[in-house]
N, C-alpha and C. Protein backbone atom coordinates (compact mmCIF):
# COMPACT_ATOMS: atom_id res chain seq x y z
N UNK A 1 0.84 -1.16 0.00
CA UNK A 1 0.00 0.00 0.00
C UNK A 1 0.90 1.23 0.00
N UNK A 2 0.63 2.08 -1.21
CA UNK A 2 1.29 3.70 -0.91
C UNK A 2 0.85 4.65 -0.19
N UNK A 3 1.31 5.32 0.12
CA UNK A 3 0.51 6.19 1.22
C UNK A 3 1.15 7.73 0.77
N UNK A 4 0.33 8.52 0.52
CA UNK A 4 0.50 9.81 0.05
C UNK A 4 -0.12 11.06 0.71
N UNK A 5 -0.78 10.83 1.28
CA UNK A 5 -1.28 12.01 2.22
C UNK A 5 -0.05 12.17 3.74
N UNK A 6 0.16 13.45 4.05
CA UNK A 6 1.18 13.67 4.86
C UNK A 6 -0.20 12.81 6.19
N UNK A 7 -0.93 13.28 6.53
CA UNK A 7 -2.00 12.62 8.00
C UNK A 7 -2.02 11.41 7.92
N UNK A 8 -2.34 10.46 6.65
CA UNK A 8 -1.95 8.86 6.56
C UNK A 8 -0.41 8.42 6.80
N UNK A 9 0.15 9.00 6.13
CA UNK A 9 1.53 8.94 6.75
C UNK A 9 2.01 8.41 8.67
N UNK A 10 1.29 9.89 8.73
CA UNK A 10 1.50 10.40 10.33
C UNK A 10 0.36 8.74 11.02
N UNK A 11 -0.77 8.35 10.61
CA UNK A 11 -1.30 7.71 11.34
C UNK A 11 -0.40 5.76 11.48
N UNK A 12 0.34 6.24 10.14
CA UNK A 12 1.03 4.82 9.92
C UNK A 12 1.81 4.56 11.07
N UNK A 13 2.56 5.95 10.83
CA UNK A 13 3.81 6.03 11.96
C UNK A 13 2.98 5.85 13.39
N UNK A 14 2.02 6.60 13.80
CA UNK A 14 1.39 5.80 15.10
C UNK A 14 1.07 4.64 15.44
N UNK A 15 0.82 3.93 14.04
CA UNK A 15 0.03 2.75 14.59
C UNK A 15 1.67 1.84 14.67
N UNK A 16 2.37 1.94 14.07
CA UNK A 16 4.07 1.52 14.41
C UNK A 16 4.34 1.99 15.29
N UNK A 17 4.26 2.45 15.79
CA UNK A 17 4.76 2.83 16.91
C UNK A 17 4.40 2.10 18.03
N UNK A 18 3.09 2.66 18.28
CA UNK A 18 2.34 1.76 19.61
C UNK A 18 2.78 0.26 19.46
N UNK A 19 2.37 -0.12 18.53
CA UNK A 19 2.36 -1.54 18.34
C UNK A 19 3.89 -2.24 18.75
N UNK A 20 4.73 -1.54 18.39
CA UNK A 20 6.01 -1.41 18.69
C UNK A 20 6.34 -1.54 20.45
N UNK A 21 5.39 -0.77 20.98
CA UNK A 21 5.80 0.03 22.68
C UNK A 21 4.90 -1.16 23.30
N UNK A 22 4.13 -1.45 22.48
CA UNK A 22 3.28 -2.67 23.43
C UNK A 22 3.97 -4.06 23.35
N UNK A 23 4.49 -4.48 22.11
CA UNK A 23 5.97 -5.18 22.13
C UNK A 23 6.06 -5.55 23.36
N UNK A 24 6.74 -4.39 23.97
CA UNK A 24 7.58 -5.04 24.91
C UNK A 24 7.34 -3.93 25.98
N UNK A 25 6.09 -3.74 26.26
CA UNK A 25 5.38 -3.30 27.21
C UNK A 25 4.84 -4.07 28.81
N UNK A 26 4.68 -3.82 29.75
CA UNK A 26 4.09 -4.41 31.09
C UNK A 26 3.04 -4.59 30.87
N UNK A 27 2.27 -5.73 31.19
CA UNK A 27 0.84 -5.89 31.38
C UNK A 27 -0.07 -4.47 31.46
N UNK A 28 0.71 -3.91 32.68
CA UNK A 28 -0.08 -2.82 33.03
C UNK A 28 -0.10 -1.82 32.53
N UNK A 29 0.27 -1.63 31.60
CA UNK A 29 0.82 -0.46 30.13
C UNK A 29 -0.40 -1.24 29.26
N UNK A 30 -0.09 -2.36 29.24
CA UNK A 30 -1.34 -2.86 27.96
C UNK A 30 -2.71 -2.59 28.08
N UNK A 31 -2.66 -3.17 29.42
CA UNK A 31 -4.05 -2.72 29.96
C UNK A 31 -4.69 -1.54 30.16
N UNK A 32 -3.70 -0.46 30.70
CA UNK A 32 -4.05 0.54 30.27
C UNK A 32 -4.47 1.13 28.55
N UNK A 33 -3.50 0.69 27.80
CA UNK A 33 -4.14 1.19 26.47
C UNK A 33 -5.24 0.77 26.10
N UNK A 34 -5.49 -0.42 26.31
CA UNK A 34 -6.58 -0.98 26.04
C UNK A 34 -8.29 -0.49 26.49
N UNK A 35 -8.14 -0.07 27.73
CA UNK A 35 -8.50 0.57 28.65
C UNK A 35 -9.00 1.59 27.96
N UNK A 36 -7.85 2.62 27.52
CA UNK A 36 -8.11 3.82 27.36
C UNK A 36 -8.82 3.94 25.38
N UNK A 37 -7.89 3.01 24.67
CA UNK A 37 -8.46 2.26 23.15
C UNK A 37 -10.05 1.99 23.50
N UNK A 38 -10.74 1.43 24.26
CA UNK A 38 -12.17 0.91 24.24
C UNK A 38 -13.00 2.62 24.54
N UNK A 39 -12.57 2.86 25.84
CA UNK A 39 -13.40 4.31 26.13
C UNK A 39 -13.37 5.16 24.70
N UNK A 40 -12.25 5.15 24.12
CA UNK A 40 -11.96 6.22 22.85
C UNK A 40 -13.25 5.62 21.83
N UNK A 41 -13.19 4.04 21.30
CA UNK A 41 -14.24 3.71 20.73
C UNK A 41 -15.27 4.08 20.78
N UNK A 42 -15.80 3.74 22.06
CA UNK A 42 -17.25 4.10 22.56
C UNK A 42 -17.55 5.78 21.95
N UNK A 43 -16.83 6.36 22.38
CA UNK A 43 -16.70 7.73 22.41
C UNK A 43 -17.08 8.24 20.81
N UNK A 44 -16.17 7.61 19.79
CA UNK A 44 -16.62 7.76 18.54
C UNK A 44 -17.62 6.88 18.01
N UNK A 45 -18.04 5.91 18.64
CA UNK A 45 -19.20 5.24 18.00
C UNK A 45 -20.24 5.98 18.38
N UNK A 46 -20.16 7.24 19.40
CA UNK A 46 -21.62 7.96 20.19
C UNK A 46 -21.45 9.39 19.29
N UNK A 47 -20.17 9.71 18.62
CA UNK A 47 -20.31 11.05 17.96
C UNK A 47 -20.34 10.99 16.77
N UNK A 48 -20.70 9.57 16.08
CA UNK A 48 -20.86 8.78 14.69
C UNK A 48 -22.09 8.79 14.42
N UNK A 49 -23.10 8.61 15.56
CA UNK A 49 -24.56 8.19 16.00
C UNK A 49 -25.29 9.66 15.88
N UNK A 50 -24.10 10.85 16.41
CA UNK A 50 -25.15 11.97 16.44
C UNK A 50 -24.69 12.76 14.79
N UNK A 51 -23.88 12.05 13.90
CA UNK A 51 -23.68 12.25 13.08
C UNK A 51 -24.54 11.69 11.71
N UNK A 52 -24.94 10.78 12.28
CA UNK A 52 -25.69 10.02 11.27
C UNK A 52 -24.46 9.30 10.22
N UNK A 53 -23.42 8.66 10.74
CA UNK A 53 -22.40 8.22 10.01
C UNK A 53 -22.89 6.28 10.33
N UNK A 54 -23.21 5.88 10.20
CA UNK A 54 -23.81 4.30 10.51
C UNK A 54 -22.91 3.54 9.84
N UNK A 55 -22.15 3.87 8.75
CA UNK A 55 -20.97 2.89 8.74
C UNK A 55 -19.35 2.70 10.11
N UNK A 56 -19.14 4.36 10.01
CA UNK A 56 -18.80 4.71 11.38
C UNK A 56 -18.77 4.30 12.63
N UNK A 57 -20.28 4.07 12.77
CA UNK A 57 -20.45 3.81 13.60
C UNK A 57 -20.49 2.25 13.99
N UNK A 58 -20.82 1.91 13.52
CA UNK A 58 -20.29 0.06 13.15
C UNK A 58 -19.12 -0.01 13.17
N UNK A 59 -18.58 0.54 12.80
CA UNK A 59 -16.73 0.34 12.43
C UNK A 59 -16.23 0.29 14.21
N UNK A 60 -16.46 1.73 14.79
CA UNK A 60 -16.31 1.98 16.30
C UNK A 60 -16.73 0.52 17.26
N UNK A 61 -18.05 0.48 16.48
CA UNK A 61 -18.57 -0.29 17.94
C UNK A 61 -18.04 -1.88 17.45
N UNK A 62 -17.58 -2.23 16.23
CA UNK A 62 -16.87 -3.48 16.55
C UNK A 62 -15.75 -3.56 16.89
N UNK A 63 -14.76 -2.61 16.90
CA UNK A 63 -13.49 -2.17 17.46
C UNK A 63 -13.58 -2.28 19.20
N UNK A 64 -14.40 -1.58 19.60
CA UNK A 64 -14.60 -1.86 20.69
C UNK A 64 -15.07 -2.83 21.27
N UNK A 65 -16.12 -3.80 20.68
CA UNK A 65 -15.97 -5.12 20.91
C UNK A 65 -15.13 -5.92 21.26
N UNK A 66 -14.02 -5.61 19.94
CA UNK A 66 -13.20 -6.75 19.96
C UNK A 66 -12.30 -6.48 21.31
N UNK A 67 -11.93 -5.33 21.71
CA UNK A 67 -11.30 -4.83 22.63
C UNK A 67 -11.67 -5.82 23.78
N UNK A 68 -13.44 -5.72 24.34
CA UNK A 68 -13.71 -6.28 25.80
C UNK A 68 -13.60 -7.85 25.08
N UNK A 69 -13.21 -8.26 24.07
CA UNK A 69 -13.10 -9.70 23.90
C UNK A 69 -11.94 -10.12 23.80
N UNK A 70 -11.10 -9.37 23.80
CA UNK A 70 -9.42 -9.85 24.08
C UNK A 70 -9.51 -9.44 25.47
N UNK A 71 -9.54 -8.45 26.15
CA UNK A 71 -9.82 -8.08 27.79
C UNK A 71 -10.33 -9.55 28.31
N UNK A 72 -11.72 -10.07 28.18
CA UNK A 72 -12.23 -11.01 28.56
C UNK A 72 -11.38 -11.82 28.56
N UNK A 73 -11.13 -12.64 27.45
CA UNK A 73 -9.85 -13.81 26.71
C UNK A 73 -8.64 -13.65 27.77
N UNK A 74 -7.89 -12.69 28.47
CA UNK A 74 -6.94 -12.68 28.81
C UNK A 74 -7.45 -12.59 30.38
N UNK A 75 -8.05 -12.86 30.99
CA UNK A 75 -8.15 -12.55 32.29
C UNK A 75 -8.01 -13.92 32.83
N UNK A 76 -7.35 -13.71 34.22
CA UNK A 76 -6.73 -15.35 34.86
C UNK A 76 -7.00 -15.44 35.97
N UNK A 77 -8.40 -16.15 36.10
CA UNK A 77 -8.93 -16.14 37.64
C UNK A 77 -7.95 -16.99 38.77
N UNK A 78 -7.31 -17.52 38.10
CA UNK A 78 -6.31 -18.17 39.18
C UNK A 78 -5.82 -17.56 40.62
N UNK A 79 -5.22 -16.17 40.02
CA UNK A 79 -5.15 -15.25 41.48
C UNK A 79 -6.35 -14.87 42.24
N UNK A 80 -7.40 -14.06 41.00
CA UNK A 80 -8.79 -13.77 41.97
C UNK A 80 -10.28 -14.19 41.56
N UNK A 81 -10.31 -15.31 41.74
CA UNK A 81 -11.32 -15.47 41.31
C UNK A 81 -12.89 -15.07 40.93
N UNK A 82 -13.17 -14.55 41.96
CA UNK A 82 -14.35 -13.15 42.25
C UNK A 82 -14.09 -12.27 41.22
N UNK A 83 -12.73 -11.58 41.29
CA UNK A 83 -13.04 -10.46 40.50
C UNK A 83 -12.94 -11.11 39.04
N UNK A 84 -12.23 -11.71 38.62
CA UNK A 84 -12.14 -12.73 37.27
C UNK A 84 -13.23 -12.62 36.86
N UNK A 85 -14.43 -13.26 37.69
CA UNK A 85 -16.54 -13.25 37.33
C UNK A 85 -16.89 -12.10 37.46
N UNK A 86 -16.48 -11.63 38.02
CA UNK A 86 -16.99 -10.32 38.08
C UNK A 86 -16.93 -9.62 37.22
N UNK A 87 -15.75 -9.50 36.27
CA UNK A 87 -15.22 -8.86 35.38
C UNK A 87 -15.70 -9.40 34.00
N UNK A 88 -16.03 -10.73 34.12
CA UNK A 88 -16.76 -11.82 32.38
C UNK A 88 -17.97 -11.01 33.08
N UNK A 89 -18.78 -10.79 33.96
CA UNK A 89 -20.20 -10.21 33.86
C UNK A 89 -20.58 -8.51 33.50
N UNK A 90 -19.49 -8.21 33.79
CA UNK A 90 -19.41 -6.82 33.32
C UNK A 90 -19.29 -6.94 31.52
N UNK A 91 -18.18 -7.24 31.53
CA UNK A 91 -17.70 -7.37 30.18
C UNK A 91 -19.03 -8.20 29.06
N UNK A 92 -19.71 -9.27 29.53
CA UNK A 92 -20.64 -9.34 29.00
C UNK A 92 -21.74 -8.48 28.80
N UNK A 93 -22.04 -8.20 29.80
CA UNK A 93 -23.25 -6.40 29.94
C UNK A 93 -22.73 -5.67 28.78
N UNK A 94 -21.13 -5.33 28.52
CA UNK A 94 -21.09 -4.14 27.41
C UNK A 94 -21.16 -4.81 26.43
N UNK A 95 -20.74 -6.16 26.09
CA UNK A 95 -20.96 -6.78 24.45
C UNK A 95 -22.66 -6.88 24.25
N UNK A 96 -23.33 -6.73 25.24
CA UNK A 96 -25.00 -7.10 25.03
C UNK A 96 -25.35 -5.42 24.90
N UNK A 97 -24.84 -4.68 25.31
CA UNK A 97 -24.97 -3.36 25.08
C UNK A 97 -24.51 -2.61 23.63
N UNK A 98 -23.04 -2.99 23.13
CA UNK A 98 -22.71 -3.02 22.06
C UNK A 98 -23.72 -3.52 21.20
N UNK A 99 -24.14 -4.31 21.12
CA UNK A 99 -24.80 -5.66 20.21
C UNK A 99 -26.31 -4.44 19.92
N UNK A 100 -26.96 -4.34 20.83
CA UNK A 100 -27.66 -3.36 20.89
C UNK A 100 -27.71 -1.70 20.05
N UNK A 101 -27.27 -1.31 20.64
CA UNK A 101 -26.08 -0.30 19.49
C UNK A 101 -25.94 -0.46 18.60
N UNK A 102 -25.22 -1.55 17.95
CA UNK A 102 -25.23 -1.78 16.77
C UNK A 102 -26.46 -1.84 15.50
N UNK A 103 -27.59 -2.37 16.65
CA UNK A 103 -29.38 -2.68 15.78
C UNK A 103 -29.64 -1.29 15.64
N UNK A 104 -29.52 -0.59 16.80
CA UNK A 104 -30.09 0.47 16.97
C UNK A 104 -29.10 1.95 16.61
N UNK A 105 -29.77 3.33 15.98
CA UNK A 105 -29.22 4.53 16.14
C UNK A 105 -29.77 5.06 17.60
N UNK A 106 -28.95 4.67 18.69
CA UNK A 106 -29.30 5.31 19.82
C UNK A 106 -28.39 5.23 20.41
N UNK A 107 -27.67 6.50 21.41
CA UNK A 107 -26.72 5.99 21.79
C UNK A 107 -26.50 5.72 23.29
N UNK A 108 -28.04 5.96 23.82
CA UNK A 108 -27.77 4.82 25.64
C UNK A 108 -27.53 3.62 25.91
N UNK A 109 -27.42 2.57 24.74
CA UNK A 109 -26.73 1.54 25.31
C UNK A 109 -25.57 1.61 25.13
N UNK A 110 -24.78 2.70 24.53
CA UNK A 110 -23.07 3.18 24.57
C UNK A 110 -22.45 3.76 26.02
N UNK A 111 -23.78 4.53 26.09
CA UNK A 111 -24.11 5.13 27.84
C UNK A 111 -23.80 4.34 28.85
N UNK A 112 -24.82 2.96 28.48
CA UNK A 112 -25.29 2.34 29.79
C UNK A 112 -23.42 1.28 29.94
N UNK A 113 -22.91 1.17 28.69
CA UNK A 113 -21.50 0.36 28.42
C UNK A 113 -20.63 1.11 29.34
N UNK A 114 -20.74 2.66 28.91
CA UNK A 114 -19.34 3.45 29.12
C UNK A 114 -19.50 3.62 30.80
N UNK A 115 -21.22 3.54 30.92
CA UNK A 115 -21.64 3.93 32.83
C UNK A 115 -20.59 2.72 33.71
N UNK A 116 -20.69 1.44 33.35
CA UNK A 116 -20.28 0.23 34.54
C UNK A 116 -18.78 0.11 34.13
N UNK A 117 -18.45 0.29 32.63
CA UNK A 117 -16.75 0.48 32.64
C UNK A 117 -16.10 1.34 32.87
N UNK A 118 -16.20 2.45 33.61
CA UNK A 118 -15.54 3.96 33.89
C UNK A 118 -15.05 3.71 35.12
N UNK A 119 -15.55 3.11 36.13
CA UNK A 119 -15.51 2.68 37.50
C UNK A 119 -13.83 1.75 37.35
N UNK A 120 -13.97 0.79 36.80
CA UNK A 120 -13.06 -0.29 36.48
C UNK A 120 -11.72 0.41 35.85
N UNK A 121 -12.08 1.65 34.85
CA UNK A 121 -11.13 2.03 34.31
C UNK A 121 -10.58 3.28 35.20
N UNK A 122 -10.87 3.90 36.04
CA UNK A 122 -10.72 4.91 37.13
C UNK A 122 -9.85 4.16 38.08
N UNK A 123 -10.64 3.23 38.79
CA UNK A 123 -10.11 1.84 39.35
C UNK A 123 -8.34 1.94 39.10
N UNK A 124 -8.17 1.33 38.07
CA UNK A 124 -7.25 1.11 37.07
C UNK A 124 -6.18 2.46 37.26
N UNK A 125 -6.46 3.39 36.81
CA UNK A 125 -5.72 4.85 36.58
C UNK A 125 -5.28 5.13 37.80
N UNK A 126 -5.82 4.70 38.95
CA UNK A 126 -5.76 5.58 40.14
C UNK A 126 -4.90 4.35 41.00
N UNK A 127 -4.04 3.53 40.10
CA UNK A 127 -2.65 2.63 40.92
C UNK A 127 -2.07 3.56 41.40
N UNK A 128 -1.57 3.45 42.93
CA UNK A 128 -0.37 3.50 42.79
C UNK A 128 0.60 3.19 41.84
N UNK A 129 2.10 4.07 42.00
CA UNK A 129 3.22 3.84 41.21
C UNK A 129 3.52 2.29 42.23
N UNK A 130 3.98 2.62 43.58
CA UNK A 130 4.56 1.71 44.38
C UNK A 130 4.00 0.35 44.02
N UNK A 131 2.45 0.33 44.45
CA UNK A 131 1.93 -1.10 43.61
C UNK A 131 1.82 -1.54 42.26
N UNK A 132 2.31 -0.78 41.28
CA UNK A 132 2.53 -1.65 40.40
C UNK A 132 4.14 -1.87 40.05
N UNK A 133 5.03 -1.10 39.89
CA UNK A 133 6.22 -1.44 40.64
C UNK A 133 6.06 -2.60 41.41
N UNK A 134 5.48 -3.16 42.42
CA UNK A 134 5.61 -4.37 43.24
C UNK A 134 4.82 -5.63 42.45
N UNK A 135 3.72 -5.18 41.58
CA UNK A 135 3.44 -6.48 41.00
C UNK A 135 4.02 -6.62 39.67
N UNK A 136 4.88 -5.79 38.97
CA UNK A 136 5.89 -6.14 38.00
C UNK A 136 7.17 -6.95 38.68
N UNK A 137 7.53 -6.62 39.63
CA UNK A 137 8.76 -7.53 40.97
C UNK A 137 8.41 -8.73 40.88
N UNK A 138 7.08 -8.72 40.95
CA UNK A 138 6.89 -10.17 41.99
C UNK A 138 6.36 -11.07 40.47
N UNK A 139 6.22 -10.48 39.42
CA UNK A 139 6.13 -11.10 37.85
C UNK A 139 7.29 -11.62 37.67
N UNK A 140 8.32 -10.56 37.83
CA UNK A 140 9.63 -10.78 37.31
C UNK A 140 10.11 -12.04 38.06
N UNK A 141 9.70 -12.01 39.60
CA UNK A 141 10.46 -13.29 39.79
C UNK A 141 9.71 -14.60 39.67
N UNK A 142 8.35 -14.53 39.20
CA UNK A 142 7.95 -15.81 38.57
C UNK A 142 7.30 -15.73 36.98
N UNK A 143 8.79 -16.06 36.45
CA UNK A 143 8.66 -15.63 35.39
C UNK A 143 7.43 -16.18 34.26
N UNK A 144 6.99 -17.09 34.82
CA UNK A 144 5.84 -17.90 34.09
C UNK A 144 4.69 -17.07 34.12
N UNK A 145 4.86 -15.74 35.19
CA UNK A 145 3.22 -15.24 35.14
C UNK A 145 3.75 -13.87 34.51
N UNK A 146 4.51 -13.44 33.95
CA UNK A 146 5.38 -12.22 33.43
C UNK A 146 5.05 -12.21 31.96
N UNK A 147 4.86 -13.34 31.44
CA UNK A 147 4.38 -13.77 30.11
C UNK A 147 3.41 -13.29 29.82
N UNK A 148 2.80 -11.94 28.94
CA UNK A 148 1.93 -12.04 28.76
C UNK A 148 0.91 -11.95 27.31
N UNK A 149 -0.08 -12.11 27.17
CA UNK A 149 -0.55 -12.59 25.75
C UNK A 149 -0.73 -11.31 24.49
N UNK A 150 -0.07 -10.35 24.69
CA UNK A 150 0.15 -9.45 23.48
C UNK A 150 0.80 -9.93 22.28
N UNK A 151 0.29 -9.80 21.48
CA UNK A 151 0.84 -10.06 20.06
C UNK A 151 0.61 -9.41 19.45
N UNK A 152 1.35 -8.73 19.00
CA UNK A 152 1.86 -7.56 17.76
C UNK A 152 1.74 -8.03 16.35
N UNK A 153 1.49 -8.62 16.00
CA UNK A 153 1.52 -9.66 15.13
C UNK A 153 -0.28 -9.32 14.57
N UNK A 154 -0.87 -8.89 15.81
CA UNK A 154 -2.77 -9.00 15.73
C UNK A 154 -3.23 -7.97 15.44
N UNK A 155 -1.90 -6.60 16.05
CA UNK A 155 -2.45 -5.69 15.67
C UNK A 155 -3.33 -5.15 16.53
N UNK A 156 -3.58 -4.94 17.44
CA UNK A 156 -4.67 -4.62 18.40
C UNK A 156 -5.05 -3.28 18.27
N UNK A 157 -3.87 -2.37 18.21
CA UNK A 157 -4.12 -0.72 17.88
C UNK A 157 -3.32 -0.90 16.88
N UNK A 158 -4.51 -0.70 15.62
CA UNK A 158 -4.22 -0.38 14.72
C UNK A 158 -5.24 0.46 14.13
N UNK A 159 -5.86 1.35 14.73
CA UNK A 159 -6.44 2.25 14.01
C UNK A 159 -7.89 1.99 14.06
N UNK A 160 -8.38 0.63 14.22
CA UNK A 160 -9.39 0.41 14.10
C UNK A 160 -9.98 -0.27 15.41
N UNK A 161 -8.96 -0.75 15.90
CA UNK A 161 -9.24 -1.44 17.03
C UNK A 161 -8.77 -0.96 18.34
């Protein structure tokens, strides 16, 4: 593919980039993008909706899908189990909300998605440095749980997702 516009250019170089930094990024770097990649979705699948853009808006809201379905996919109740279910029941609520959205030009079930994941993603933002510093330590020294399932290869932020 050629790319001739200086802004396509510029978006190439982002999506290399990230994809690049998540490489060889911490869990908790991923998660955060990811995190912050889904809210951004939502966000344009709700200013697509007041646009009357419906391809757009499809585009957004399966991007963001796929997002809480790699989120889901990667979660390891082994340490907590509670929150593990807790987290497939949430995460289900926004794909039944998405799904919704998608039938419909309306955008409160984007609402009712972005209402129960903001908590989780606030949650999230509001680590301590010290604790995550200590659960990258305690990764590092078992290195089997340090492993984690990013692949660059999938493309995750790439523009669409």
């Amino acid at each position: 593919m050629f790319i001739t516009k200086p802004q396509d250019m510029m978006k190439e170089y982002r999506k290399t980039s990230v994809n690049a930094e998540l490489a060889y990024a911490e869990p908790y770097t991923i998660t955060k993008a990811l995190f912050n990649g889904l809210v951004e979705r939502l966000g344009q699948a709700k200013g697509a909706i007041e646009r009357n853009e419906l391809e757009e808006k499809a585009k957004r809201l399966a991007a963001a899908a796929d997002i809480i379905k790699y989120l889901k996919d990667t979660l390891d109740p082994s340490h907590a189990p509670e929150v593990a279910n807790n987290l497939v029941l949430i995460y289900d609520f926004m794909l039944d909300r998405i799904a919704e959205a998608t039938l419909k030009v309306d955008p409160k079930p984007i609402d009712d998605a972005i209402r129960v994941f903001m908590p989780i993603k606030e949650a999230w933002d509001s680590l301590p440095l010290s604790a995550i510093k200590e659960a990258h330590s305690q990764m590092r020294a078992n290195a089997e749980h340090f492993q984690h399932d990013y692949d660059p290869d999938k493309k995750l932020i790439n523009g669409e997702v």
